[in-house]
C-alpha atoms as a PDB file:
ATOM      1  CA  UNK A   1      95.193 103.684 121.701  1.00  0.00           C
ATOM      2  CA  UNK A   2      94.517 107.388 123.246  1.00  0.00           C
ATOM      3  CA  UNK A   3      90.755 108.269 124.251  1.00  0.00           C
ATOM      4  CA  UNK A   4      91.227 111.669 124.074  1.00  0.00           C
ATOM      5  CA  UNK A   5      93.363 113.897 121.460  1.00  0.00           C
ATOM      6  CA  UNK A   6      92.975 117.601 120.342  1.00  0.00           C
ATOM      7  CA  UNK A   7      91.572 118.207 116.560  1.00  0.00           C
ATOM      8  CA  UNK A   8      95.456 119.900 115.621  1.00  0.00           C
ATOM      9  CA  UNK A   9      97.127 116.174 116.729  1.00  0.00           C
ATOM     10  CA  UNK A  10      94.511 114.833 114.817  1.00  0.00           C
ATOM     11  CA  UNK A  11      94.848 116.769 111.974  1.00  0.00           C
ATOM     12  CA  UNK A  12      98.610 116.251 112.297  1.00  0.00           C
ATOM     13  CA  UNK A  13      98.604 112.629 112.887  1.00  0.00           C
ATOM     14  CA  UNK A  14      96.261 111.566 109.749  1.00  0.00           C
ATOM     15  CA  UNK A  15      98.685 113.459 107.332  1.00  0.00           C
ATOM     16  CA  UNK A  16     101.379 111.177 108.921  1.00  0.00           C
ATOM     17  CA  UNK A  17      99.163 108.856 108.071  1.00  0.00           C
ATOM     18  CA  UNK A  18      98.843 109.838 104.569  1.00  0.00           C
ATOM     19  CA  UNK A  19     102.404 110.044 104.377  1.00  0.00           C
ATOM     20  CA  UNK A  20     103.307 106.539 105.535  1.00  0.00           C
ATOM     21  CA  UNK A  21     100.656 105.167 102.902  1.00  0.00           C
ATOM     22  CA  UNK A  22     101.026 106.746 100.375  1.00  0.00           C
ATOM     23  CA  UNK A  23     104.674 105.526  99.319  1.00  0.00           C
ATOM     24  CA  UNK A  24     104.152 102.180 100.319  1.00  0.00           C
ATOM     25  CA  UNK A  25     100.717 101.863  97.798  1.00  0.00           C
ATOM     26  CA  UNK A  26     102.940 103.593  94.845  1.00  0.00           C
ATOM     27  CA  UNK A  27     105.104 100.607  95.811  1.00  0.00           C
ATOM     28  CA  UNK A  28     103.171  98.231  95.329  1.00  0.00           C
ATOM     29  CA  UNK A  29     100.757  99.677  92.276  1.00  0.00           C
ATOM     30  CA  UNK A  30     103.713 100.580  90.066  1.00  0.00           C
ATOM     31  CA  UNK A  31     101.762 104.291  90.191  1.00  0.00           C
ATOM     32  CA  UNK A  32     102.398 107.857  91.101  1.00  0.00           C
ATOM     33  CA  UNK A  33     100.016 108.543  93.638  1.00  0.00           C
ATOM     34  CA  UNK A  34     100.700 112.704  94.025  1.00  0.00           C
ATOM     35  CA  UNK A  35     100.133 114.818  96.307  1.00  0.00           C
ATOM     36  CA  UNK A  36      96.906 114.225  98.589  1.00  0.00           C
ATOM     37  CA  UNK A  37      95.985 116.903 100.783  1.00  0.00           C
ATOM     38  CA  UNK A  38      94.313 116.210 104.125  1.00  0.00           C
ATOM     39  CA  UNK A  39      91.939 118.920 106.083  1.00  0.00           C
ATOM     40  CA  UNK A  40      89.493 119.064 108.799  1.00  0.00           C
ATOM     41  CA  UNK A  41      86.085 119.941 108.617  1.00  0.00           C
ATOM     42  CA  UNK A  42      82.440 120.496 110.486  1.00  0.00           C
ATOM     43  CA  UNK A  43      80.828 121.735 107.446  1.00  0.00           C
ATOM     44  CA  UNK A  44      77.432 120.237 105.962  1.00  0.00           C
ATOM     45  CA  UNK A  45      78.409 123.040 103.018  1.00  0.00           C
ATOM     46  CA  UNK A  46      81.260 121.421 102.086  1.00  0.00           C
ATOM     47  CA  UNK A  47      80.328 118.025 100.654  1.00  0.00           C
ATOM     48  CA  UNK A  48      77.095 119.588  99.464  1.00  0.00           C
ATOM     49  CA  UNK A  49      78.607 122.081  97.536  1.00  0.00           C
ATOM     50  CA  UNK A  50      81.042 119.670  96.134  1.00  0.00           C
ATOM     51  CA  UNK A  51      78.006 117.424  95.048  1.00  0.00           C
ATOM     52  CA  UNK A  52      76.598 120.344  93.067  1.00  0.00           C
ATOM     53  CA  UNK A  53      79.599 121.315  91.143  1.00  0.00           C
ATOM     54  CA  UNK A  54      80.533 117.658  90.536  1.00  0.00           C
ATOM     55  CA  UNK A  55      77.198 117.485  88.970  1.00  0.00           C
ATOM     56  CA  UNK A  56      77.344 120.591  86.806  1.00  0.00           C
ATOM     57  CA  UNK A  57      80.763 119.399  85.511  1.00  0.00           C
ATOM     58  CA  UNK A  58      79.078 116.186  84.689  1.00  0.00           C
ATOM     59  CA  UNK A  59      76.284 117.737  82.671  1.00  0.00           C
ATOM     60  CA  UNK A  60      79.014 120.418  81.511  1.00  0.00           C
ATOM     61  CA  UNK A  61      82.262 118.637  80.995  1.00  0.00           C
ATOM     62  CA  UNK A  62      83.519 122.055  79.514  1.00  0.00           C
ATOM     63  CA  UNK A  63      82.946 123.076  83.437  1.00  0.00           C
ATOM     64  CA  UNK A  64      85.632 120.754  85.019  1.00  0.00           C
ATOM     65  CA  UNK A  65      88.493 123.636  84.641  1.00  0.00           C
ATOM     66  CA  UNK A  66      86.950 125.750  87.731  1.00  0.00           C
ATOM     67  CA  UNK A  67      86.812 122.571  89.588  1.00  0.00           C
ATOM     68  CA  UNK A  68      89.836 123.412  91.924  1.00  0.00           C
ATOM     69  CA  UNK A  69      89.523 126.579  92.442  1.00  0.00           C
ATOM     70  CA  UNK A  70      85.757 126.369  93.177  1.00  0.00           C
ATOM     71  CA  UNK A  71      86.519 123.574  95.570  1.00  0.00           C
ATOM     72  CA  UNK A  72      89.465 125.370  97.391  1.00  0.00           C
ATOM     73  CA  UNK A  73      87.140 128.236  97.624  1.00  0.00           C
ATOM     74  CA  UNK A  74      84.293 126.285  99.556  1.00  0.00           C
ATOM     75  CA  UNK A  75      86.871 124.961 101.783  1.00  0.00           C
ATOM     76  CA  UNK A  76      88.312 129.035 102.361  1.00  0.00           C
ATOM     77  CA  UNK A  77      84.473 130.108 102.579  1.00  0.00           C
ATOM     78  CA  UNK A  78      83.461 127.512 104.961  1.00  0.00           C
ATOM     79  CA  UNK A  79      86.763 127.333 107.427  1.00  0.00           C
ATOM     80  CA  UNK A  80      85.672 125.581 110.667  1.00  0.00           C
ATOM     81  CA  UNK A  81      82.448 126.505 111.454  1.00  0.00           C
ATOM     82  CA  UNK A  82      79.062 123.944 111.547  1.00  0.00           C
ATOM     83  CA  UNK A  83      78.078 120.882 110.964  1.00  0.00           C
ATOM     84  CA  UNK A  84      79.653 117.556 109.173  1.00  0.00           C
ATOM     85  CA  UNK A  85      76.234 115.229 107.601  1.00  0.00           C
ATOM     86  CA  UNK A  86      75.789 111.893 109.331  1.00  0.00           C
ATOM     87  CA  UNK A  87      78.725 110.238 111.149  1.00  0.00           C
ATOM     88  CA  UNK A  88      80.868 109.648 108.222  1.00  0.00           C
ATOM     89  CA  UNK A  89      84.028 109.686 109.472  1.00  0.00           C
ATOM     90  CA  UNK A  90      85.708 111.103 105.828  1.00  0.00           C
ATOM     91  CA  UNK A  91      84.852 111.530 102.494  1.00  0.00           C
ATOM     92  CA  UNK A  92      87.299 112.519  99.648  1.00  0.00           C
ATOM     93  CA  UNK A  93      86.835 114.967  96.921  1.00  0.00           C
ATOM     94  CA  UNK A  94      88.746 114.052  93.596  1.00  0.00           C
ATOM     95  CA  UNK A  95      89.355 117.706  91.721  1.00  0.00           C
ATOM     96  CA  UNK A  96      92.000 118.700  95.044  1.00  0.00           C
ATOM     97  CA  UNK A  97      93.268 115.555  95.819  1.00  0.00           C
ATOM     98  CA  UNK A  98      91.847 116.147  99.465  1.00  0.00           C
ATOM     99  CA  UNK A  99      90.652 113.849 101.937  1.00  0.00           C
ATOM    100  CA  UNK A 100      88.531 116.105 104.232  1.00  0.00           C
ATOM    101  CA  UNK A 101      88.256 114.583 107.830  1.00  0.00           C
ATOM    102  CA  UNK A 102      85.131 114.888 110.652  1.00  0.00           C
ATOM    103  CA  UNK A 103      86.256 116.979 113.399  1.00  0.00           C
ATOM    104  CA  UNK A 104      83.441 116.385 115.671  1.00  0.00           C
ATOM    105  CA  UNK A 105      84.819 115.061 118.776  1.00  0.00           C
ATOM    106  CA  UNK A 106      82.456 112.448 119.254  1.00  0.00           C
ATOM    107  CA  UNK A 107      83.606 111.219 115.561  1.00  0.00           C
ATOM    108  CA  UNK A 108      87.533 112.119 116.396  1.00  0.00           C
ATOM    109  CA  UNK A 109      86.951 109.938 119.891  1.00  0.00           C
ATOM    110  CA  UNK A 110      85.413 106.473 118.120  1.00  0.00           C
ATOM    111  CA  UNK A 111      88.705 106.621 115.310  1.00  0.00           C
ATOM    112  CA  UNK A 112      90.828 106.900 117.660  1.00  0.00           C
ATOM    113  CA  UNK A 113      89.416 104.727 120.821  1.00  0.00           C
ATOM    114  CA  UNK A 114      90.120 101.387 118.152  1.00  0.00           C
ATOM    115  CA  UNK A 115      93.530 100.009 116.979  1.00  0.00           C
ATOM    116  CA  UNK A 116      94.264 100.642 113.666  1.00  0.00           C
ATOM    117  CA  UNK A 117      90.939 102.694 112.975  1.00  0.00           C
ATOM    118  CA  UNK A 118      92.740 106.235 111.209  1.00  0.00           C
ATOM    119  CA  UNK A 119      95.111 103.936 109.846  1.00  0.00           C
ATOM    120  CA  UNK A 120      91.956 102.033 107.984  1.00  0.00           C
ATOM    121  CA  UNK A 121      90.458 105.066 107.192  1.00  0.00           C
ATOM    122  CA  UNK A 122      93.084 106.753 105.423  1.00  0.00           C
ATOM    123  CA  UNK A 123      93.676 104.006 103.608  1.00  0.00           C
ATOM    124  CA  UNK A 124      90.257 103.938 102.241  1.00  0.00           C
ATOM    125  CA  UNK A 125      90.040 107.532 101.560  1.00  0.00           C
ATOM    126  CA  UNK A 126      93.454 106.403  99.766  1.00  0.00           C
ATOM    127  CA  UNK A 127      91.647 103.620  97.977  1.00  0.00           C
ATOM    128  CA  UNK A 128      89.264 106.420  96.334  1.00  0.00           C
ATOM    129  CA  UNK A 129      92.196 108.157  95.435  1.00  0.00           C
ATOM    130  CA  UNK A 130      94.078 105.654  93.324  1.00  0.00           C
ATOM    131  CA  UNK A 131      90.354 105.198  91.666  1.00  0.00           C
ATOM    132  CA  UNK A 132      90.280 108.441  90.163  1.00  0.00           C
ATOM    133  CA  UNK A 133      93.806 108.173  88.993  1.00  0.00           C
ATOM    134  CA  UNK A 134      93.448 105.043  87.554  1.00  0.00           C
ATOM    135  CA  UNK A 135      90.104 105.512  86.173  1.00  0.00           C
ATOM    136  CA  UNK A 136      89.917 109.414  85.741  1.00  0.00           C
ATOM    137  CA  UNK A 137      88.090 112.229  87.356  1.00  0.00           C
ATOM    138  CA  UNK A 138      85.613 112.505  84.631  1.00  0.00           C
ATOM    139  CA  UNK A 139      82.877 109.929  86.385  1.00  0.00           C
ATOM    140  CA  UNK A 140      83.091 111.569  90.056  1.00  0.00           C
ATOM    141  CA  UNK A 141      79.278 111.311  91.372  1.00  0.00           C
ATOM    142  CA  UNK A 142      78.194 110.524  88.360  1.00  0.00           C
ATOM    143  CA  UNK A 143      76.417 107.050  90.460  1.00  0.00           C
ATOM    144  CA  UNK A 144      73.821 109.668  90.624  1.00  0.00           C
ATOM    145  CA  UNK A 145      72.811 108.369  87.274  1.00  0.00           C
ATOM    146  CA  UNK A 146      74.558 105.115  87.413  1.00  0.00           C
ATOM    147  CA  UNK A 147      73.739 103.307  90.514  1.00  0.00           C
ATOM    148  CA  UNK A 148      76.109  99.974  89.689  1.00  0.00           C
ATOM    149  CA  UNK A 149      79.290 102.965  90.335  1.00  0.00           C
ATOM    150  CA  UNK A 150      78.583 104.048  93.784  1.00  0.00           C
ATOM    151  CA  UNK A 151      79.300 100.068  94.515  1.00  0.00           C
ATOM    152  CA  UNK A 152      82.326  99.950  92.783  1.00  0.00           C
ATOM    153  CA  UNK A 153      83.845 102.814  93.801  1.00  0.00           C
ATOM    154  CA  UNK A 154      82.986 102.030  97.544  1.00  0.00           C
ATOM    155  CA  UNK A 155      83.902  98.311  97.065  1.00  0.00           C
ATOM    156  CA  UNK A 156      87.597  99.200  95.556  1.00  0.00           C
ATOM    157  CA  UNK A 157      88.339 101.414  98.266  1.00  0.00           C
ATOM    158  CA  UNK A 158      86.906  98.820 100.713  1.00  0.00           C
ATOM    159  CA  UNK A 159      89.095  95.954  99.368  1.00  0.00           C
ATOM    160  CA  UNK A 160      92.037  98.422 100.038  1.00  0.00           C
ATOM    161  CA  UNK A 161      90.947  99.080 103.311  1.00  0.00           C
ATOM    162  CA  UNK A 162      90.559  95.478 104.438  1.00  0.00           C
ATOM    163  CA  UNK A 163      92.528  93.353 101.429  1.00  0.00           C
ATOM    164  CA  UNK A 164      94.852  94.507  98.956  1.00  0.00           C
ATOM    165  CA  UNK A 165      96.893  96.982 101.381  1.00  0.00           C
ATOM    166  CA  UNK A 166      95.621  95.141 104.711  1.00  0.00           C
ATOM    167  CA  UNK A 167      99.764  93.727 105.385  1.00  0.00           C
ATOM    168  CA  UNK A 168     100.761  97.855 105.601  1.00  0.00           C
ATOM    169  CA  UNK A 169      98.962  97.899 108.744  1.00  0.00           C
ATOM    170  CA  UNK A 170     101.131  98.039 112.243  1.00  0.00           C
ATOM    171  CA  UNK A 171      99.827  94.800 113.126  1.00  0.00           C
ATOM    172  CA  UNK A 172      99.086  93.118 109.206  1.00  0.00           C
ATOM    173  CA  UNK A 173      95.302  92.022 110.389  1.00  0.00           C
ATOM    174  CA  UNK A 174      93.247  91.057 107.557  1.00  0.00           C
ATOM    175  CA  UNK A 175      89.554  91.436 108.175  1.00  0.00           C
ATOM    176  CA  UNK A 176      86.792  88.224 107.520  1.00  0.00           C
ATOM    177  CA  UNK A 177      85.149  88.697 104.473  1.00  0.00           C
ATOM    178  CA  UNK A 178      82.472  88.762 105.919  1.00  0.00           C
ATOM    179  CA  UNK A 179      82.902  91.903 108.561  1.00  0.00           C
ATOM    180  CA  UNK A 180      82.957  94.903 105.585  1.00  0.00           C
ATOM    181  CA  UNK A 181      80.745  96.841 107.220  1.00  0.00           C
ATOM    182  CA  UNK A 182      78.125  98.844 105.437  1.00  0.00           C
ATOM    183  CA  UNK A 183      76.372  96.706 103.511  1.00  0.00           C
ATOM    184  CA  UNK A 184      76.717  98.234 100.140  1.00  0.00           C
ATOM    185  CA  UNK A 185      80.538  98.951 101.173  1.00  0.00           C
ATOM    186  CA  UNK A 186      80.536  94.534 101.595  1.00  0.00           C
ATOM    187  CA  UNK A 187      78.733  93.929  98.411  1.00  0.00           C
ATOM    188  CA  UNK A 188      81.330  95.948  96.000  1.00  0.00           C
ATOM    189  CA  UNK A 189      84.373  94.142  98.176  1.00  0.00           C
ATOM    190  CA  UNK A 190      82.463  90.912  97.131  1.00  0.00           C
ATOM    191  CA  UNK A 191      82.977  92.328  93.403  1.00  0.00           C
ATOM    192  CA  UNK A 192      86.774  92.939  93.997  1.00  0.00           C
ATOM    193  CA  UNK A 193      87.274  89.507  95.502  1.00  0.00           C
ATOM    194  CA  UNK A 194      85.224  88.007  92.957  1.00  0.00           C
ATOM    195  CA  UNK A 195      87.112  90.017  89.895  1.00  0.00           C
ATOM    196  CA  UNK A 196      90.506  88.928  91.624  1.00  0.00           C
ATOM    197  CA  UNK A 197      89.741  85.312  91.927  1.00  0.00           C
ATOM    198  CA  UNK A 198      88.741  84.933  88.517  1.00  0.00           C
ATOM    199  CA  UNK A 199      91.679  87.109  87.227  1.00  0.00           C
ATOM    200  CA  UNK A 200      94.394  87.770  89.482  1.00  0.00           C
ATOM    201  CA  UNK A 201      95.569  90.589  91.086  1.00  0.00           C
ATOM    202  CA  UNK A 202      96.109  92.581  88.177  1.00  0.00           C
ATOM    203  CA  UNK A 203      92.656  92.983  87.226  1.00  0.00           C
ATOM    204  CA  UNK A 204      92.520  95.542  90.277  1.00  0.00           C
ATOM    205  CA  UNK A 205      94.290  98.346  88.391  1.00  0.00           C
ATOM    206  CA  UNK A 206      91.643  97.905  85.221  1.00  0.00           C
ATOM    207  CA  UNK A 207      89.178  98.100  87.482  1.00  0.00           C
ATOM    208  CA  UNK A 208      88.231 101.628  87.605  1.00  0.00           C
ATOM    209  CA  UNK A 209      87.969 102.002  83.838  1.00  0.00           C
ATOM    210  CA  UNK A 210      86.402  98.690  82.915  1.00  0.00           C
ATOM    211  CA  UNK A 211      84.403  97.979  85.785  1.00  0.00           C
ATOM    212  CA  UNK A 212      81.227  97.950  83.749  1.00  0.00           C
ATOM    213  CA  UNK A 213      82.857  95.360  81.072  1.00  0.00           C
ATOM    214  CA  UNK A 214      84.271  93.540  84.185  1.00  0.00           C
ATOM    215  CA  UNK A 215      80.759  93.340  85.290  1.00  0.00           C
ATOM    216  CA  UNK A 216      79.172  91.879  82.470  1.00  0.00           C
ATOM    217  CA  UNK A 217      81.616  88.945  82.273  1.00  0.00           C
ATOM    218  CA  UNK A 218      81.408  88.372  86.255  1.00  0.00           C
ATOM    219  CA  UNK A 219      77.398  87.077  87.458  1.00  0.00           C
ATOM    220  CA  UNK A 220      76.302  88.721  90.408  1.00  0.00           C
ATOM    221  CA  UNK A 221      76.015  85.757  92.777  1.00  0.00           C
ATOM    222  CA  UNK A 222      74.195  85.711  96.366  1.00  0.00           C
ATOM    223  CA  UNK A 223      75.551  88.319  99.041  1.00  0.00           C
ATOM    224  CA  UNK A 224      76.604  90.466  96.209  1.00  0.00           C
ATOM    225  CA  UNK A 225      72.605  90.572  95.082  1.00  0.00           C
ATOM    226  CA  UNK A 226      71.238  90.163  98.906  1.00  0.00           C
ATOM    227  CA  UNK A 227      73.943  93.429 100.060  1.00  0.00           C
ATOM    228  CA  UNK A 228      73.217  95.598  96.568  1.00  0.00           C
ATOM    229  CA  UNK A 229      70.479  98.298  97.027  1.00  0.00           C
ATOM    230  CA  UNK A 230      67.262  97.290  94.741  1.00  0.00           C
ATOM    231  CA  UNK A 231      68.678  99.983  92.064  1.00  0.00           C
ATOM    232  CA  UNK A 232      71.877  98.670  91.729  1.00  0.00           C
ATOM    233  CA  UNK A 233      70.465  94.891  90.915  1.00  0.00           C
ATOM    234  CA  UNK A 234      67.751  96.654  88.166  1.00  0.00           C
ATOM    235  CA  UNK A 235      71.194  98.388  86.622  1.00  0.00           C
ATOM    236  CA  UNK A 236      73.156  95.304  86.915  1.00  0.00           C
ATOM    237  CA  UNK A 237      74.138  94.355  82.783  1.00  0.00           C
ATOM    238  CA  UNK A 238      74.892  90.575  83.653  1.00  0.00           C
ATOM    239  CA  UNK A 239      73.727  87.525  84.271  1.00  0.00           C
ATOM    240  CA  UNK A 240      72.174  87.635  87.307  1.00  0.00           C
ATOM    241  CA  UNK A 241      72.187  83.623  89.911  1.00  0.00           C
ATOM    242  CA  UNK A 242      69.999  84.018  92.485  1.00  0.00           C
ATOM    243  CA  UNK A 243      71.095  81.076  95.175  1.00  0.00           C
ATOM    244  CA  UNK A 244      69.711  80.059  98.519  1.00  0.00           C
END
């Protein structure tokens, strides 16, 4: 893979990205996936501002109407000018159907430098996607009150990353279990696999509506427990088996 590649190729080759995906998940999830926009950004204004008015709407529901314009209009405001939070290479935003990208080189140089990396990563960002159109945009942030969602949400997207649309990759790699990544990332995938096991594939596209009903019937075992944040065991409804 390239080392080096200007922000416009990059821009231009994670919409063919998109584009490649995109069908092939509507394939396989009998579901209309839409229209998902792709854009670059450097902005710490961006997600913050998107935090905010996700939270209003989710304290005002009546709010959710100015959702796409207000998010369009951050984008507009902030064009391509300071500074992305953190190293995350992505992060989606729900209300515009956009995945908004990193463009700090350093970022744009560590995708690209491994095989299959933007492919992964789009895929992920397509994993949140299908969430919210499965499970509606109505619960976007709201983890900020209900710790148990931030895993679930981050743990569906994962298993798409590294399971469930793993074969649509150029070279079909599936991933160890046990490589996930972030640790709160691994524990949610350890949900998925879990939910799967115990009731097939299918349970995947329930998942984003009945997660917390899904959760109740399913004990949080282990690595799920040792890889969940302290909050998200204290929310946990279940039956909770601690093992060695």
């Amino acid at each position: 893979m390239q080392k080096t590649i200007s922000r416009p190729d990059y821009m231009k080759l994670a919409q063919e990205k998109v584009e490649l995906y995109v069908p092939k998940i509507e394939e396989r999830v009998g579901i209309e996936l839409g229209d998902v926009n792709v854009r670059g950004t450097l902005h710490s204004i961006v997600p913050l501002a998107n935090h905010g008015i996700s939270l209003l709407i989710h304290e005002v529901p009546s709010s959710a109407v100015l959702m796409p314009v207000l998010a369009q209009l951050i984008y507009t405001l902030t064009a391509y000018r300071g500074f992305f939070p953190g190293e995350d290479p992505a992060f989606y935003v729900p209300h515009n159907h956009t995945i908004y990208l990193n463009m700090r080189k350093k970022v744009i140089e560590s995708i690209i430098m491994e095989e299959n990396s933007l492919d992964e990563l789009i895929v992920h960002e397509l994993g949140h996607h299908l969430w919210f159109k499965l499970g509606g945009y109505h619960n976007y942030l709201s983890h900020e009150k209900e710790p148990r969602e931030k895993l679930m949400i981050e743990g569906f997207a994962t298993y798409c990353e590294y399971i469930w649309f793993s074969d649509f990759y150029p070279d079909k790699r599936k991933r160890p279990l046990n490589s996930f990544g972030n640790p709160n990332y691994h524990a949610g995938a350890l949900r998925m696999v879990r939910f799967v096991q115990e009731q097939g594939d299918d349970v995947l596209l329930r998942v984003p509506r009945e997660w917390r009903e899904l959760g109740r019937a399913t004990p949080l075992l282990g690595e799920e427990i040792m890889f969940s944040t302290r909050a998200q065991v204290e929310a946990f409804e279940g039956q909770i088996i601690a093992t060695d």
